[in-house]
ModelCIF file with pLDDT and N, C-alpha, C, O atoms, coordinates in Angstrom:
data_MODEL
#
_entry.id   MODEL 
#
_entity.id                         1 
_entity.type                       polymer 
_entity.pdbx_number_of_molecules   1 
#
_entity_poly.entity_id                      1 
_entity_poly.type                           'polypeptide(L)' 
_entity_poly.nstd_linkage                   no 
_entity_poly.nstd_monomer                   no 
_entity_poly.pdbx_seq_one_letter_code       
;(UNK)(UNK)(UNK)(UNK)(UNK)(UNK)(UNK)(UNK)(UNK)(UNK)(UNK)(UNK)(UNK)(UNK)(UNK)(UNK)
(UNK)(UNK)(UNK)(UNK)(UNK)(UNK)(UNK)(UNK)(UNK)(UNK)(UNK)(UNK)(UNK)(UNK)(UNK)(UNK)
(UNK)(UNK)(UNK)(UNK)(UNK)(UNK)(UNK)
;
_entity_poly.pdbx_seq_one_letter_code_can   XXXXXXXXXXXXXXXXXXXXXXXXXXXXXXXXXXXXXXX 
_entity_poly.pdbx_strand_id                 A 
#
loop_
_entity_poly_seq.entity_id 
_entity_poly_seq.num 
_entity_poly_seq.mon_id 
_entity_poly_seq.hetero 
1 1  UNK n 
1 2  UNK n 
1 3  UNK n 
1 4  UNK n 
1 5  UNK n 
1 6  UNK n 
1 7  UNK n 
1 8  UNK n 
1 9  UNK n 
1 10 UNK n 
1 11 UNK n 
1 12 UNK n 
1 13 UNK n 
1 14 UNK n 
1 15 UNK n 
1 16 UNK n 
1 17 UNK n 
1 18 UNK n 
1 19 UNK n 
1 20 UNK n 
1 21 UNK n 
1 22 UNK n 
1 23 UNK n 
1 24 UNK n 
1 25 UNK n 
1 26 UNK n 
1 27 UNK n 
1 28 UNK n 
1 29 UNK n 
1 30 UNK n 
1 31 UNK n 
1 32 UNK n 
1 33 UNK n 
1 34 UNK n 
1 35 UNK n 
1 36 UNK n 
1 37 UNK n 
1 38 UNK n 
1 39 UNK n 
#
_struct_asym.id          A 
_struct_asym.entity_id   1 
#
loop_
_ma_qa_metric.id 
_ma_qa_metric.mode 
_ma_qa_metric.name 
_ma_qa_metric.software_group_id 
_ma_qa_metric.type 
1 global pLDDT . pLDDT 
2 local  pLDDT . pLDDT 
#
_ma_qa_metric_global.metric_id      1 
_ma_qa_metric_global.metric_value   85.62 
_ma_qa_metric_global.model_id       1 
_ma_qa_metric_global.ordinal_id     1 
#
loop_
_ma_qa_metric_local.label_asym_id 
_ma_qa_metric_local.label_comp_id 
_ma_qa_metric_local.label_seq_id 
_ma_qa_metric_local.metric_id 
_ma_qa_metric_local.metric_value 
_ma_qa_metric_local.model_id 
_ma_qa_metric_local.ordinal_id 
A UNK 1  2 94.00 1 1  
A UNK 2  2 93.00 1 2  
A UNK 3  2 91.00 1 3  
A UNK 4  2 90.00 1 4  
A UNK 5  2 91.00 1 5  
A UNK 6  2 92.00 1 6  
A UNK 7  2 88.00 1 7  
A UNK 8  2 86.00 1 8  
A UNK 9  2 84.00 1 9  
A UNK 10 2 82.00 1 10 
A UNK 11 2 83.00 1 11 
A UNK 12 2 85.00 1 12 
A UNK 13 2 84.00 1 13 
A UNK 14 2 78.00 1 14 
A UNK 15 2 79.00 1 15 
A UNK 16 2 78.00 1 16 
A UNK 17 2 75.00 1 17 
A UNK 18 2 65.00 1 18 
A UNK 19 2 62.00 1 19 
A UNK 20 2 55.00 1 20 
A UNK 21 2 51.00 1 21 
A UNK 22 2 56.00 1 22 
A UNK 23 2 60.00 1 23 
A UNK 24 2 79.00 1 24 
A UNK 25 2 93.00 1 25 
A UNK 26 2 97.00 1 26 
A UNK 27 2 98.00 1 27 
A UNK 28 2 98.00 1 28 
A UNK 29 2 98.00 1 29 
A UNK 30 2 98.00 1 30 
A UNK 31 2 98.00 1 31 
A UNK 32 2 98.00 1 32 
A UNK 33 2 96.00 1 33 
A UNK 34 2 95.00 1 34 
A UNK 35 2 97.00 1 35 
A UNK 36 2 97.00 1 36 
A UNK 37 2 98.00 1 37 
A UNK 38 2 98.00 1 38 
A UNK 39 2 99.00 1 39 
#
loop_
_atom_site.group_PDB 
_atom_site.id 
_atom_site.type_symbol 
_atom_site.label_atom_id 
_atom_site.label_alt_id 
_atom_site.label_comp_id 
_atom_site.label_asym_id 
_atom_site.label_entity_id 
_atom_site.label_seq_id 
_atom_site.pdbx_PDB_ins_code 
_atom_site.Cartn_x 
_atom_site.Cartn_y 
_atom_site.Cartn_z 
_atom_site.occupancy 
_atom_site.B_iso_or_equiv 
_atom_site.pdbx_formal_charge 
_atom_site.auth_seq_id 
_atom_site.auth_comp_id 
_atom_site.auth_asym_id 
_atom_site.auth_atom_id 
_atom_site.pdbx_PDB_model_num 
ATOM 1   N N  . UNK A 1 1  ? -5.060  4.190   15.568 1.00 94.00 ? 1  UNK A N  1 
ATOM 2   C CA . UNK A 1 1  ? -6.309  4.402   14.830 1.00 94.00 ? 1  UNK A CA 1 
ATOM 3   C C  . UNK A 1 1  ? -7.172  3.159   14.970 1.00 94.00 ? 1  UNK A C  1 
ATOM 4   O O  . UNK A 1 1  ? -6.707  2.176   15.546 1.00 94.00 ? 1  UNK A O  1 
ATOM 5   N N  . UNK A 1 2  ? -8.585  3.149   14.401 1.00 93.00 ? 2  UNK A N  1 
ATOM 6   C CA . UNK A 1 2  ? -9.178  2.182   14.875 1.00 93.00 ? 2  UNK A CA 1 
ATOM 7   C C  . UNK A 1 2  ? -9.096  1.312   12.943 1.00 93.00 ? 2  UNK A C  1 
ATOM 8   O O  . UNK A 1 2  ? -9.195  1.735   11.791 1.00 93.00 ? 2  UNK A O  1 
ATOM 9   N N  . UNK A 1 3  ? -8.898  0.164   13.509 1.00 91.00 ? 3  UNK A N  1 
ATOM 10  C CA . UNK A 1 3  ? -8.094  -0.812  12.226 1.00 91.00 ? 3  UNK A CA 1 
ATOM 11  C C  . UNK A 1 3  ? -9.458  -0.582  11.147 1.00 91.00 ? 3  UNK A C  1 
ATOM 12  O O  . UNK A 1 3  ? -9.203  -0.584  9.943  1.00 91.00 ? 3  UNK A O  1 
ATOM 13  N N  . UNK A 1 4  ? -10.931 -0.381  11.604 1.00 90.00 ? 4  UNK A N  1 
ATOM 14  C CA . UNK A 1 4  ? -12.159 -0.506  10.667 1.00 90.00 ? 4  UNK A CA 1 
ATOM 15  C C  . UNK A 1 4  ? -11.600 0.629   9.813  1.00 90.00 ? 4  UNK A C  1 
ATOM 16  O O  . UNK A 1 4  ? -11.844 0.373   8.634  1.00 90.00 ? 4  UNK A O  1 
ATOM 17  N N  . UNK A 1 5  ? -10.887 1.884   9.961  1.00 91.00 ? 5  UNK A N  1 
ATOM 18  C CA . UNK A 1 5  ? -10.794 3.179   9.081  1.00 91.00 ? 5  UNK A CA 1 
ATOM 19  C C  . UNK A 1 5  ? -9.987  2.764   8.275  1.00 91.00 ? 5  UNK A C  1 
ATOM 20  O O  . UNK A 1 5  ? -9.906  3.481   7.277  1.00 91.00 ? 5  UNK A O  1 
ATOM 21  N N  . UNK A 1 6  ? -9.311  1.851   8.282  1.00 92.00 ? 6  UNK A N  1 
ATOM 22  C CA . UNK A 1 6  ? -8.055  1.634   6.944  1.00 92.00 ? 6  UNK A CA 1 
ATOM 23  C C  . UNK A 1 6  ? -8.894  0.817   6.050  1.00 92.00 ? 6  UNK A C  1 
ATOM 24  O O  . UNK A 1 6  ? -8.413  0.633   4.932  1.00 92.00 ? 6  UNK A O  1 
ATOM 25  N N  . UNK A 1 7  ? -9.993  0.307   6.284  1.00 88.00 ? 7  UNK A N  1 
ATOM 26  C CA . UNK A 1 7  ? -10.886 -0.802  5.565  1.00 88.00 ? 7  UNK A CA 1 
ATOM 27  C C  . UNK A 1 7  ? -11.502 -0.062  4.651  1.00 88.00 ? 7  UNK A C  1 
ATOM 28  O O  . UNK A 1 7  ? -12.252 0.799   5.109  1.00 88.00 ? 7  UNK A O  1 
ATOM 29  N N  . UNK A 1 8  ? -11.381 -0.161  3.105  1.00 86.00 ? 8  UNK A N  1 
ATOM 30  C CA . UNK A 1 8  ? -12.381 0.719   2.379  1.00 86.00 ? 8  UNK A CA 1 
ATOM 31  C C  . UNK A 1 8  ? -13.457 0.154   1.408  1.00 86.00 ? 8  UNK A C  1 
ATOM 32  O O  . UNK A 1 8  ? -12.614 -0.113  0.552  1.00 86.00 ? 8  UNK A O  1 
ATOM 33  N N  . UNK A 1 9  ? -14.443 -0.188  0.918  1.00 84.00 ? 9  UNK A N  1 
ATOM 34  C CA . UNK A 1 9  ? -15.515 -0.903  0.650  1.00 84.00 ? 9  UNK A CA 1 
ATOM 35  C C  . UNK A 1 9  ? -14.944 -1.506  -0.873 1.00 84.00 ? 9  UNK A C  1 
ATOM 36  O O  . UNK A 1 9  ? -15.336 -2.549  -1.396 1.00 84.00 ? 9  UNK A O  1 
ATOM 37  N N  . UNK A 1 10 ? -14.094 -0.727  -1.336 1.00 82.00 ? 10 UNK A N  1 
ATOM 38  C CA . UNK A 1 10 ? -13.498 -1.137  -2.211 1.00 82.00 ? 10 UNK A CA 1 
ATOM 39  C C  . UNK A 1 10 ? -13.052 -2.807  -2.390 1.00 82.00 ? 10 UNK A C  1 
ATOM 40  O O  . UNK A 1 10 ? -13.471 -3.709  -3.116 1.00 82.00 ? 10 UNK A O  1 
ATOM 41  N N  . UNK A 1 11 ? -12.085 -2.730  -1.439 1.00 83.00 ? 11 UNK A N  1 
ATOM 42  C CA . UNK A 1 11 ? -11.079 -4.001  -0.666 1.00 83.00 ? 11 UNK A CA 1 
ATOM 43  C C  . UNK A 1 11 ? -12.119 -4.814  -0.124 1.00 83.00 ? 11 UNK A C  1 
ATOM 44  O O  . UNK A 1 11 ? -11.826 -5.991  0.084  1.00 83.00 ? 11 UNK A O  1 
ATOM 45  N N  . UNK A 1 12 ? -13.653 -4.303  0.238  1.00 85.00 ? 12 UNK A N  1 
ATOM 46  C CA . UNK A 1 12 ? -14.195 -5.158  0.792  1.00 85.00 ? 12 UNK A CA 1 
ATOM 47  C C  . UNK A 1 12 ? -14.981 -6.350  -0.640 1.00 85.00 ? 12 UNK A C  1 
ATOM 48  O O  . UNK A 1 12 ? -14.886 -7.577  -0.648 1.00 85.00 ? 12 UNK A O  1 
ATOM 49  N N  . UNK A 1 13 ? -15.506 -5.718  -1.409 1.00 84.00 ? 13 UNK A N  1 
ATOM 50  C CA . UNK A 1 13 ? -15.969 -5.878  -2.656 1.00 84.00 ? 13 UNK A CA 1 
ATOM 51  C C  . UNK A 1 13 ? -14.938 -7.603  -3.107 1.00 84.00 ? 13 UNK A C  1 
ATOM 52  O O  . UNK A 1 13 ? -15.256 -8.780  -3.277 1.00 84.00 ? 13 UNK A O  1 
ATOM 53  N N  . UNK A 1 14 ? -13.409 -6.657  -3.141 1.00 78.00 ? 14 UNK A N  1 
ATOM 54  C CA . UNK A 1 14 ? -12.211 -7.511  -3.613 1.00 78.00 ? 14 UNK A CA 1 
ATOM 55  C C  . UNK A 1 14 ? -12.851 -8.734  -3.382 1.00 78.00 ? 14 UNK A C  1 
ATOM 56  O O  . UNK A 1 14 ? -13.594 -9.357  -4.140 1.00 78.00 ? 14 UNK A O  1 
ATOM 57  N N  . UNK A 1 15 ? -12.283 -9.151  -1.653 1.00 79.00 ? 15 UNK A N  1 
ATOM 58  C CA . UNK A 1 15 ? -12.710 -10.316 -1.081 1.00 79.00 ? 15 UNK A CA 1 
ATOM 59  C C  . UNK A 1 15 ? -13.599 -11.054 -1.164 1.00 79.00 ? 15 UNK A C  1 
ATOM 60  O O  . UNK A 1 15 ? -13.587 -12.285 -1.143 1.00 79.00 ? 15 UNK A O  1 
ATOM 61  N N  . UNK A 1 16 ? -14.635 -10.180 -1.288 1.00 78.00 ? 16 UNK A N  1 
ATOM 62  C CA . UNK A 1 16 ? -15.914 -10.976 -1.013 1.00 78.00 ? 16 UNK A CA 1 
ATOM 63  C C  . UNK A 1 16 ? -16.221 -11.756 -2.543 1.00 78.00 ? 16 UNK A C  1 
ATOM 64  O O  . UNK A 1 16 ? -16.759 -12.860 -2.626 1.00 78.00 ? 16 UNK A O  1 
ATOM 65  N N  . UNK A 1 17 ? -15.736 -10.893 -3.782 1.00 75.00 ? 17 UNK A N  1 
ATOM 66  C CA . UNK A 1 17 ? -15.702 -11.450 -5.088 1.00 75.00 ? 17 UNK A CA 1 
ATOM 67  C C  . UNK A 1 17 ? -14.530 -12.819 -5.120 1.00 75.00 ? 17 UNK A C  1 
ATOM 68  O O  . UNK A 1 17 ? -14.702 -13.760 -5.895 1.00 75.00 ? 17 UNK A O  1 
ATOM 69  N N  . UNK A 1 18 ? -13.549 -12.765 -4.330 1.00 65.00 ? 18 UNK A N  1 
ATOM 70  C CA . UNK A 1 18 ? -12.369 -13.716 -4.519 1.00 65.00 ? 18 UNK A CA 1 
ATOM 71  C C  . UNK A 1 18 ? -11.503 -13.227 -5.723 1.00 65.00 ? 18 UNK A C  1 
ATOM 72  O O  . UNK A 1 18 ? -11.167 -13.956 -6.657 1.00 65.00 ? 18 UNK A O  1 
ATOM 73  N N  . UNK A 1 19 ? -11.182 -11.913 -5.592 1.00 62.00 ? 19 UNK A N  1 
ATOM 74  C CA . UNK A 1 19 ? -10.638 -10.809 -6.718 1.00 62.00 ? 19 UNK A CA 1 
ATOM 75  C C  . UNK A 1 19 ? -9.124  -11.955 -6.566 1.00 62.00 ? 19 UNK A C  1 
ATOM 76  O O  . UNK A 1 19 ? -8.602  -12.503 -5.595 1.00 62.00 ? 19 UNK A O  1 
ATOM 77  N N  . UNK A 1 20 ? -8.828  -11.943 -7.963 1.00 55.00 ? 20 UNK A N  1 
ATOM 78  C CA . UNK A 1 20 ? -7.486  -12.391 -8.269 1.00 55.00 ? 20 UNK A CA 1 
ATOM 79  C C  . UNK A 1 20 ? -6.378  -11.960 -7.361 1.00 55.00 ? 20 UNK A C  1 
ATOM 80  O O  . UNK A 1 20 ? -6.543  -10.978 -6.636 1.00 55.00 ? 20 UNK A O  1 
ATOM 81  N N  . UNK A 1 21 ? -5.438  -12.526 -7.358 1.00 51.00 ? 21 UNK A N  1 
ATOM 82  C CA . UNK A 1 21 ? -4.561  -12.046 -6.224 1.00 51.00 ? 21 UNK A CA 1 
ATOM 83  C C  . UNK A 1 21 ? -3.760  -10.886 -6.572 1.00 51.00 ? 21 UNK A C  1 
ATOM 84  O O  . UNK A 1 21 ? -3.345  -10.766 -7.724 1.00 51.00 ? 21 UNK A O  1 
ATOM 85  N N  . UNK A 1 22 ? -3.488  -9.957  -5.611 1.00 56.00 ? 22 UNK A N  1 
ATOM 86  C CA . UNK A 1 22 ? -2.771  -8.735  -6.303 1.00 56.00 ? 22 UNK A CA 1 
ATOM 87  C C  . UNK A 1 22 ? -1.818  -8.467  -4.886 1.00 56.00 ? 22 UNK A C  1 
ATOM 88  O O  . UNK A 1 22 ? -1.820  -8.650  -3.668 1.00 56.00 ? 22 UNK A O  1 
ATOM 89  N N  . UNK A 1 23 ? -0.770  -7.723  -6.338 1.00 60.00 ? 23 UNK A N  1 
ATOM 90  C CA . UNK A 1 23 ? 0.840   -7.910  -5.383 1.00 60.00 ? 23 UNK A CA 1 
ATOM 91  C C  . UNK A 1 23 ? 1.159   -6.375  -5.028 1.00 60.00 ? 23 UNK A C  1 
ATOM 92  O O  . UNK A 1 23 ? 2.332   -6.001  -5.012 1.00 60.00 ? 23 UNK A O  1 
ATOM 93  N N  . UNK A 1 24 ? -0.103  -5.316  -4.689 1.00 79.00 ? 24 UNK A N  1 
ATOM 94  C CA . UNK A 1 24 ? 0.365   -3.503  -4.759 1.00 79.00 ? 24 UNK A CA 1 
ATOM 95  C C  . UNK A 1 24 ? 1.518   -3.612  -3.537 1.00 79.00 ? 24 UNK A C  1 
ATOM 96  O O  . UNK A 1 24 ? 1.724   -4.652  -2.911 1.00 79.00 ? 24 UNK A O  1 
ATOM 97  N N  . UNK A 1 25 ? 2.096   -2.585  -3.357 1.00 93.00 ? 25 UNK A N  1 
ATOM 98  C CA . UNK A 1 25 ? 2.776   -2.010  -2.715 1.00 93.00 ? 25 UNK A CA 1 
ATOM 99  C C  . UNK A 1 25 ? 3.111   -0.615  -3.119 1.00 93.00 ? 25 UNK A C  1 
ATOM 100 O O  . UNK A 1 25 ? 2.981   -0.055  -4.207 1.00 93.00 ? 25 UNK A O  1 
ATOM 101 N N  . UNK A 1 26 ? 3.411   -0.341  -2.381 1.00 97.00 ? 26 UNK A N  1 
ATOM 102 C CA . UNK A 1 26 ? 4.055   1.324   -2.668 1.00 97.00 ? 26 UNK A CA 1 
ATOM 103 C C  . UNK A 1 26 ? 5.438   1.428   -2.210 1.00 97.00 ? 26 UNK A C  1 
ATOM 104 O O  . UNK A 1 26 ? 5.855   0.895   -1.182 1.00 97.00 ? 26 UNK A O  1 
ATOM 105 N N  . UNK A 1 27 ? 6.240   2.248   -3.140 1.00 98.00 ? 27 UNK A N  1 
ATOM 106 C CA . UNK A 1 27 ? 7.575   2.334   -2.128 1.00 98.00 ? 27 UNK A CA 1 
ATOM 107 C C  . UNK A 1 27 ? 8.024   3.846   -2.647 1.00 98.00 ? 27 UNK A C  1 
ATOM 108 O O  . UNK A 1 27 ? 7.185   4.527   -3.238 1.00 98.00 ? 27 UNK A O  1 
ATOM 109 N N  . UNK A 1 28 ? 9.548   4.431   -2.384 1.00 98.00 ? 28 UNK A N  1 
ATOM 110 C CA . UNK A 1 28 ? 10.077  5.465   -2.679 1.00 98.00 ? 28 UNK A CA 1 
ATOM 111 C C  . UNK A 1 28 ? 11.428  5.182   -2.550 1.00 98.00 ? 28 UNK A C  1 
ATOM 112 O O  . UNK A 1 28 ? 11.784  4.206   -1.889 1.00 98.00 ? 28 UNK A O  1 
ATOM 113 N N  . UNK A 1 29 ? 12.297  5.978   -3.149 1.00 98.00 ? 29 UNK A N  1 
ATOM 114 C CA . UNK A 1 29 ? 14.138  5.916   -3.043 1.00 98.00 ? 29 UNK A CA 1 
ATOM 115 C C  . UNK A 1 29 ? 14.163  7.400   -3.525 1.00 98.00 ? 29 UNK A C  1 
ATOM 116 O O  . UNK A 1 29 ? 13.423  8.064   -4.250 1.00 98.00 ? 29 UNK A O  1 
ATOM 117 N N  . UNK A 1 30 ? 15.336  7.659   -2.815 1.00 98.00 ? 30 UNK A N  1 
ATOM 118 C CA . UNK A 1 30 ? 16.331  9.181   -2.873 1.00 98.00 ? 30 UNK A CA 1 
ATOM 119 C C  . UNK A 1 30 ? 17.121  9.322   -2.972 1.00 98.00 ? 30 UNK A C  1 
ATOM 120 O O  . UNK A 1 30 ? 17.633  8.645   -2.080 1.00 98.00 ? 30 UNK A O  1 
ATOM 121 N N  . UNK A 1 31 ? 17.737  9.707   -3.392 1.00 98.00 ? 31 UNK A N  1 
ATOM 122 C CA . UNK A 1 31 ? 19.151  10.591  -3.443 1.00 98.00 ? 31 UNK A CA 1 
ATOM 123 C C  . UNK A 1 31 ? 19.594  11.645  -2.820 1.00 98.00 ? 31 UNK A C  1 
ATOM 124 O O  . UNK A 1 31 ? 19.867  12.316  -3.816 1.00 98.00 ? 31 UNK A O  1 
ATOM 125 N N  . UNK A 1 32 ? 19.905  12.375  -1.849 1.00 98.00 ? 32 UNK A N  1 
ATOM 126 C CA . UNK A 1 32 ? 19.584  13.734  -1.183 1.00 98.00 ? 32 UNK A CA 1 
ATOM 127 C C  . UNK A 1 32 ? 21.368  14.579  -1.458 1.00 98.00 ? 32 UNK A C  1 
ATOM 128 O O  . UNK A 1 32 ? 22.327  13.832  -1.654 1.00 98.00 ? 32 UNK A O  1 
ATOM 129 N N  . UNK A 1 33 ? 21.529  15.802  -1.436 1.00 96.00 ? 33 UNK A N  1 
ATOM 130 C CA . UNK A 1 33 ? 22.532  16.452  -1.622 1.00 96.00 ? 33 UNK A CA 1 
ATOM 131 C C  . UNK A 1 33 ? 23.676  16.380  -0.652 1.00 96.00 ? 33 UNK A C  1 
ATOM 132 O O  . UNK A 1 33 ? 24.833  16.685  -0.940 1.00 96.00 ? 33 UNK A O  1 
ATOM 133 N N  . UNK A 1 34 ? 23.335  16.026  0.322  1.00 95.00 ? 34 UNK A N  1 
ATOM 134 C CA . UNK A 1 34 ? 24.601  15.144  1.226  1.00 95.00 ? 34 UNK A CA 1 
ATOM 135 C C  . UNK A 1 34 ? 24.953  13.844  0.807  1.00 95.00 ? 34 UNK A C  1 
ATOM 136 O O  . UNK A 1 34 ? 25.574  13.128  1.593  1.00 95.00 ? 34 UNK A O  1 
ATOM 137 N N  . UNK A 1 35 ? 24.624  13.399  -0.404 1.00 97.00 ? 35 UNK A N  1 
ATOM 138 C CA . UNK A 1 35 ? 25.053  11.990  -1.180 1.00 97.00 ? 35 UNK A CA 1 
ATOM 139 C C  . UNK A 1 35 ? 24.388  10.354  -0.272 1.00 97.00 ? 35 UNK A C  1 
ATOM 140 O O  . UNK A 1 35 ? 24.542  9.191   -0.645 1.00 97.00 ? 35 UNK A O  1 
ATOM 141 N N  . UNK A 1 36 ? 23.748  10.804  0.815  1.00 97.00 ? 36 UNK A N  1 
ATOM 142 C CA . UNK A 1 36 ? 22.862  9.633   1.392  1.00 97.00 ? 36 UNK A CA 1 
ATOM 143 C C  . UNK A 1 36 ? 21.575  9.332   0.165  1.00 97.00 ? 36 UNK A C  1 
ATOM 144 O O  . UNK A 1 36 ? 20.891  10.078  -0.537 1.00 97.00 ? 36 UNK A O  1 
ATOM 145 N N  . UNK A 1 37 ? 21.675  7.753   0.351  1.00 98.00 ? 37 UNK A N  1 
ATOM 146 C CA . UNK A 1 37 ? 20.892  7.149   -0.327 1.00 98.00 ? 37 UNK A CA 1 
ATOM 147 C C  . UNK A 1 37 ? 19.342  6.706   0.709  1.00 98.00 ? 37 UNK A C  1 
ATOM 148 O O  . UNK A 1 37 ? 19.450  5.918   1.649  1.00 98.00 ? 37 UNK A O  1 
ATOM 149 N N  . UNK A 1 38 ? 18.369  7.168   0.443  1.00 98.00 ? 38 UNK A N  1 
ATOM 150 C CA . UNK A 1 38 ? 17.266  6.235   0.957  1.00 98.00 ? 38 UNK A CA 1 
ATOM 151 C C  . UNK A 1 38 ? 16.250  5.372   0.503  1.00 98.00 ? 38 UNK A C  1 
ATOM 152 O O  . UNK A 1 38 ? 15.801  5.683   -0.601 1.00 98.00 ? 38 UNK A O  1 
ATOM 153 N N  . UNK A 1 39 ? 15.659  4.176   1.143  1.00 99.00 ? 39 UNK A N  1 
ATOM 154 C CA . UNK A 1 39 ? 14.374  3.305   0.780  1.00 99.00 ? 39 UNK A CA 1 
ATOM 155 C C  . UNK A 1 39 ? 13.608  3.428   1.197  1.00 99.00 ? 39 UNK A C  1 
ATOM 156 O O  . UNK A 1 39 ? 12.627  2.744   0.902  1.00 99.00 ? 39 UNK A O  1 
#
């Protein structure tokens, strides 16, 4: 993809203010019925 589409004016705002530092991430975990665990 072209890297400008992940950029959203939002995030741009952030920066340009010197927005406090922020720690997001996203994650997920499972359990599935064959007893495998995932991250």
């Amino acid at each position: 993809c072209d890297p400008a589409t992940l950029v959203t004016e939002r995030q741009r705002r952030r920066l340009a203010a010197h927005a406090a530092d922020s720690h997001g991430t996203v994650g997920a975990v499972a359990l599935d019925r064959h007893g495998m665990v995932a991250a």
